[in-house]
C-alpha atoms as a PDB file:
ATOM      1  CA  UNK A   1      24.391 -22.853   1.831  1.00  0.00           C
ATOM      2  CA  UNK A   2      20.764 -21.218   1.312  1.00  0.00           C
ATOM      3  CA  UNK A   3      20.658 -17.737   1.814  1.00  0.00           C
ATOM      4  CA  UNK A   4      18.247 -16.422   4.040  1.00  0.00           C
ATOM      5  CA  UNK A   5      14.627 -16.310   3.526  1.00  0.00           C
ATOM      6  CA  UNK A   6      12.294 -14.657   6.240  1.00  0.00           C
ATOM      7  CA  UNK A   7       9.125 -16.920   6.027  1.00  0.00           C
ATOM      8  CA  UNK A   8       7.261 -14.207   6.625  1.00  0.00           C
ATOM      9  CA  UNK A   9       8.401 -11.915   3.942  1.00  0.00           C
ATOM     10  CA  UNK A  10       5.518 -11.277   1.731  1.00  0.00           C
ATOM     11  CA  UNK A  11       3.149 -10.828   5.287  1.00  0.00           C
ATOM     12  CA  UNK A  12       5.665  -7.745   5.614  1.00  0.00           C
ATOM     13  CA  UNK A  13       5.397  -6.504   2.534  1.00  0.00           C
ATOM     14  CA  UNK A  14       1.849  -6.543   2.173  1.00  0.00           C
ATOM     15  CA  UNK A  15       1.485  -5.155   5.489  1.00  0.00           C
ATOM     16  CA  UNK A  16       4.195  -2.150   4.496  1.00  0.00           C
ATOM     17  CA  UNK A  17       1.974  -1.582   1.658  1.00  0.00           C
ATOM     18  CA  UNK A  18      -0.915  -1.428   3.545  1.00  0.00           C
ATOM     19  CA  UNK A  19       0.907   1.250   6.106  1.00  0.00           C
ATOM     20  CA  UNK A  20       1.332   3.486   2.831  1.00  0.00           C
ATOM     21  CA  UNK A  21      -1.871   3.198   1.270  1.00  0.00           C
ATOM     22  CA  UNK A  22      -3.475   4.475   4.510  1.00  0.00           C
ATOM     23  CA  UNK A  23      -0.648   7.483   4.680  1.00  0.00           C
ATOM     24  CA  UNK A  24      -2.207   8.502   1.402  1.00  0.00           C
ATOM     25  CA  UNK A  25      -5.371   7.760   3.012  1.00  0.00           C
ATOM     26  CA  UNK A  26      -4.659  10.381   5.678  1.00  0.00           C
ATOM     27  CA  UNK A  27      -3.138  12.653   3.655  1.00  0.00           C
ATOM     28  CA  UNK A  28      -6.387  13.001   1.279  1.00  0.00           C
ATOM     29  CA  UNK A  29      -8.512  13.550   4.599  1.00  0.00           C
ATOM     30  CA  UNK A  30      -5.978  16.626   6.205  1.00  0.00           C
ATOM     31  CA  UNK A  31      -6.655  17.950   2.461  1.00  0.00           C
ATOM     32  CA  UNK A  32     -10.652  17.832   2.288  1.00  0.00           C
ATOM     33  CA  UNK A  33     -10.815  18.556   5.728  1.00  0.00           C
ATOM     34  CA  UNK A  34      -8.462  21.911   4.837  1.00  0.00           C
ATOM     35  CA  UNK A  35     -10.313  22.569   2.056  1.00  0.00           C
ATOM     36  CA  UNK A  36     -13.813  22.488   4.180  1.00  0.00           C
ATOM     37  CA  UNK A  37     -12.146  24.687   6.597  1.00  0.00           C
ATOM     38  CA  UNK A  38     -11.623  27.211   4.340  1.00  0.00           C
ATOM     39  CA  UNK A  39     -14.903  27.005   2.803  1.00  0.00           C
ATOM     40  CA  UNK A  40     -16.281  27.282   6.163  1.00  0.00           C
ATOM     41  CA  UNK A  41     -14.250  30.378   6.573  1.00  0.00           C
ATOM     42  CA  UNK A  42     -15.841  32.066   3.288  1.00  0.00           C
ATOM     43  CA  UNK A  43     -18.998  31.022   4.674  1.00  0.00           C
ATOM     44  CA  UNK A  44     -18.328  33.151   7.706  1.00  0.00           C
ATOM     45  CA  UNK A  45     -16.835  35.904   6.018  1.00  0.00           C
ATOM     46  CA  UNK A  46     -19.550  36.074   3.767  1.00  0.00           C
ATOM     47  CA  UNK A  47     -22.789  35.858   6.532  1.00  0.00           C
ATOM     48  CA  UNK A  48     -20.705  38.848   8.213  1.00  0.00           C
ATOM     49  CA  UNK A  49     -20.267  40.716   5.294  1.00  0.00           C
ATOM     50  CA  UNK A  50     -24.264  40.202   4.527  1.00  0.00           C
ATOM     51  CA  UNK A  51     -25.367  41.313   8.266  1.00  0.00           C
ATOM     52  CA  UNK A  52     -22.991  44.291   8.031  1.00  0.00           C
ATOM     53  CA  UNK A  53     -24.417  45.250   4.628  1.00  0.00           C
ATOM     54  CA  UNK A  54     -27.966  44.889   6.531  1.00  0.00           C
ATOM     55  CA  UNK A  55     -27.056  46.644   9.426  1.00  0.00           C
ATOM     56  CA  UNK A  56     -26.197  49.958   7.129  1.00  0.00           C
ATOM     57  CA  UNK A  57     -29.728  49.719   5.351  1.00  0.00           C
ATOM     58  CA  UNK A  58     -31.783  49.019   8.685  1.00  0.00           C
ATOM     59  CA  UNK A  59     -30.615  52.704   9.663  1.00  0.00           C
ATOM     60  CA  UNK A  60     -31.702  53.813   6.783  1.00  0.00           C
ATOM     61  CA  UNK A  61     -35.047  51.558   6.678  1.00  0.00           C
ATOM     62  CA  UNK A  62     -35.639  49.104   5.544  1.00  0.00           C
ATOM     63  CA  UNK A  63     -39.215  47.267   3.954  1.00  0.00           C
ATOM     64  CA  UNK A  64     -40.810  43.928   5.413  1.00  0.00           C
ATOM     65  CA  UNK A  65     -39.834  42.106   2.111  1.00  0.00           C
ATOM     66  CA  UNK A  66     -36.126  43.427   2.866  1.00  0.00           C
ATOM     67  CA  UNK A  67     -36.297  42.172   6.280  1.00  0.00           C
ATOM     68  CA  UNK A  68     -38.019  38.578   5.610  1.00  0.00           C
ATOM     69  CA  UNK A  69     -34.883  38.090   2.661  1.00  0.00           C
ATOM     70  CA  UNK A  70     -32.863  38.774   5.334  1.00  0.00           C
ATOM     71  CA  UNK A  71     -33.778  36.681   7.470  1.00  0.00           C
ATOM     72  CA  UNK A  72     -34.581  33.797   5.255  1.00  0.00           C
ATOM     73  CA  UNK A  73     -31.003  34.333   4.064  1.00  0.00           C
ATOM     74  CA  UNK A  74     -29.229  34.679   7.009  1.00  0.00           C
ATOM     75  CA  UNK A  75     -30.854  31.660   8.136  1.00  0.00           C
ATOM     76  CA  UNK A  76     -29.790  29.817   5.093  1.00  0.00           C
ATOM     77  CA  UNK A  77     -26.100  30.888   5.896  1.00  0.00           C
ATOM     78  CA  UNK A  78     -26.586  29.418   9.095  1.00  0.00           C
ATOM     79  CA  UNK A  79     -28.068  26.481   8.529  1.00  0.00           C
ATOM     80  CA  UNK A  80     -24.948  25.941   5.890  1.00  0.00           C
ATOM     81  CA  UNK A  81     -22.246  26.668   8.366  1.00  0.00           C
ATOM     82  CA  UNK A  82     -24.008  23.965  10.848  1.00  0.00           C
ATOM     83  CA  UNK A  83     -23.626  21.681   8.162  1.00  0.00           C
ATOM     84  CA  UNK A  84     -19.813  22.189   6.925  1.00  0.00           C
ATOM     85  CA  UNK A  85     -19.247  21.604  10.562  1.00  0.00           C
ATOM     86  CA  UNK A  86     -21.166  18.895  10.864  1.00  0.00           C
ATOM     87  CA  UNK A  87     -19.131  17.342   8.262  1.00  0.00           C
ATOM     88  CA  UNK A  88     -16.057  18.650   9.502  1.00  0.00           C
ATOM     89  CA  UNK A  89     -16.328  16.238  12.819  1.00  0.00           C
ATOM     90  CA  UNK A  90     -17.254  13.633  10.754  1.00  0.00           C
ATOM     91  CA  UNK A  91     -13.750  14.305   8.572  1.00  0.00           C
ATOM     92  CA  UNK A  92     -12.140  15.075  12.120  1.00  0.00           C
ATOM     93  CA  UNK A  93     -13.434  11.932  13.291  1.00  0.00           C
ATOM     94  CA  UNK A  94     -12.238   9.504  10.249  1.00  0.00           C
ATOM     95  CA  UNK A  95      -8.506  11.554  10.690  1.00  0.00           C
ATOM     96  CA  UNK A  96      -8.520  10.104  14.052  1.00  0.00           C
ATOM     97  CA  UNK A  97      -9.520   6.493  13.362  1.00  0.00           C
ATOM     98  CA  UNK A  98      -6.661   6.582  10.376  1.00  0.00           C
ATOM     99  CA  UNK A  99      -4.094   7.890  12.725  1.00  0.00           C
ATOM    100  CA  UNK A 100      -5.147   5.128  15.035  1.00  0.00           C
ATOM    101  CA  UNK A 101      -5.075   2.398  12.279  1.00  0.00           C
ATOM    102  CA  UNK A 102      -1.836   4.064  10.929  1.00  0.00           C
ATOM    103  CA  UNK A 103      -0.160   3.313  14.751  1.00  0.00           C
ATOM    104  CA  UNK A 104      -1.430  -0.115  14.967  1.00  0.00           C
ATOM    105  CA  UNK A 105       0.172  -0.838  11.565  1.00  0.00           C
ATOM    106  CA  UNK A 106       3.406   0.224  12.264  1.00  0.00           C
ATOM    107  CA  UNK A 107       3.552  -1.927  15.473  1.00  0.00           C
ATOM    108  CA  UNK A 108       2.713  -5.070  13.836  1.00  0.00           C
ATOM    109  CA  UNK A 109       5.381  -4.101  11.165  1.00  0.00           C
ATOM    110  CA  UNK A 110       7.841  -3.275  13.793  1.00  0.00           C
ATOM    111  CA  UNK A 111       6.935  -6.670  15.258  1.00  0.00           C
ATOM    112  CA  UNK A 112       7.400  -8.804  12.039  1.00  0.00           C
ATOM    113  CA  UNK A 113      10.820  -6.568  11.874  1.00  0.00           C
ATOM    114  CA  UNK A 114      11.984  -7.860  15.008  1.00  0.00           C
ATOM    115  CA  UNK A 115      11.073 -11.176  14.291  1.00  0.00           C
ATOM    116  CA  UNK A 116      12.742 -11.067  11.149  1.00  0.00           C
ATOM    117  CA  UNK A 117      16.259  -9.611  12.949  1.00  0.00           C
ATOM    118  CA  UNK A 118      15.499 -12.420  15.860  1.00  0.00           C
ATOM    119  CA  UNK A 119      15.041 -14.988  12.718  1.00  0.00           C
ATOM    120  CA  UNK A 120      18.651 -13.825  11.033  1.00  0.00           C
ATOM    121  CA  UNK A 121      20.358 -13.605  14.003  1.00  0.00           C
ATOM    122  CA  UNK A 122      19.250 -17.180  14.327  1.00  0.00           C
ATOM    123  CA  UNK A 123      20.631 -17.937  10.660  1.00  0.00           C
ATOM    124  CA  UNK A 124      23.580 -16.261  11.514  1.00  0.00           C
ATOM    125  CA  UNK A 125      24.103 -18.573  14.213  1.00  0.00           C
ATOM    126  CA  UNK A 126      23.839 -21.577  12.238  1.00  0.00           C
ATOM    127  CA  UNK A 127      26.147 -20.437   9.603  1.00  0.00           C
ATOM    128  CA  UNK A 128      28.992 -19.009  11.986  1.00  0.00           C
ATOM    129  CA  UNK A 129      28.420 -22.870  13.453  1.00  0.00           C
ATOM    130  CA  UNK A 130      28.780 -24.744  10.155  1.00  0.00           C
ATOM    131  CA  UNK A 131      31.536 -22.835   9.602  1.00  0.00           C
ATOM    132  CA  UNK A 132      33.385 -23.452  12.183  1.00  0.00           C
ATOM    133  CA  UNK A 133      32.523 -27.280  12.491  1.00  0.00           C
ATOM    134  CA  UNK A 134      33.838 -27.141   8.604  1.00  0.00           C
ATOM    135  CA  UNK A 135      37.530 -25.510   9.576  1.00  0.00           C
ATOM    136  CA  UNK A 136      37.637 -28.169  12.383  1.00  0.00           C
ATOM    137  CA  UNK A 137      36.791 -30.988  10.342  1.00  0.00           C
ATOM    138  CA  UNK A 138      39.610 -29.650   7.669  1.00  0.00           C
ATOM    139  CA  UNK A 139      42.125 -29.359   9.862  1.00  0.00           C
ATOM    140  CA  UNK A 140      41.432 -32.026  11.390  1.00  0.00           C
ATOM    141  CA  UNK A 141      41.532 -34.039   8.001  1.00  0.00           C
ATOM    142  CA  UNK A 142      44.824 -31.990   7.456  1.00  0.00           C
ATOM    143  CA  UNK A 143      46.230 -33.062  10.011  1.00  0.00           C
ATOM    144  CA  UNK A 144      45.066 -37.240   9.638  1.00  0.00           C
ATOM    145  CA  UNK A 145      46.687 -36.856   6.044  1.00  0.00           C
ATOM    146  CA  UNK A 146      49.751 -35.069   6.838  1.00  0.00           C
ATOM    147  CA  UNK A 147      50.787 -37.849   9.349  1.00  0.00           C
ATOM    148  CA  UNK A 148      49.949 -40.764   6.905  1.00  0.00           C
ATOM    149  CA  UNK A 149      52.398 -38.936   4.308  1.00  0.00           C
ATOM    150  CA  UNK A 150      55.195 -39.417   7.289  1.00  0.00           C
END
């Protein structure tokens, strides 16, 4: 008897390996995305620790070429923050659409699973069937040559 072969086996498999190249997939994006979270953070830290430092020299004075670096700097601290978080929606965004392609991949792999157990249940079937139309048939032939040896 053949063994079992689910016909489609290498669908599966390619399909499985699909699944895991988009884990990795997702994985690499939760890592940029904490990466720009953090340089976001600096950012941050960095445009407060600039305004403070500006605040102590305005009560001092401070001269119109002080102020207009300021301001052009501040600005420019601004206008980067806007930015990492305009990219961070965009990596937000793709994390999303992965975990969404990551569930639809595991329920057509848990489908093909199922159709594989239906499938060997099937060939189970058969074989448990053959098996027993085999013992019939043998005792049956026992039994034909026992009574032509009496």
């Amino acid at each position: 008897m053949k063994k079992f072969n689910f016909s489609l086996q290498k669908v599966l498999e390619i399909k499985e390996q699909l699944l895991e190249n988009s884990k990795i997939e997702l994985g690499n994006l939760n890592n940029e995305l904490s990466k720009l979270e953090n340089l976001i953070s600096d950012i941050k830290l960095d445009y407060k620790e600039f305004t403070e430092e500006f605040d102590r020299k305005i009560v001092k004075s401070v001269s119109v070429p002080e102020m207009a670096f300021f301001k052009i700097s501040s600005m420019g601290m601004i206008r980067q923050i806007e930015n990492k978080e305009k990219e961070r929606d965009v990596i937000l965004y793709r994390i999303d659409e992965k975990k969404k392609e990551i569930i639809e991949k595991n329920t057509e792999i848990s489908g093909l699973e199922k159709l594989k157990e239906k499938e060997l249940t099937e060939y189970n079937k058969v074989i448990a069937k053959r098996e027993e139309i085999f013992i019939e048939e043998f005792v049956s032939n026992k039994r034909v040559s026992a009574s032509y040896i009496l």
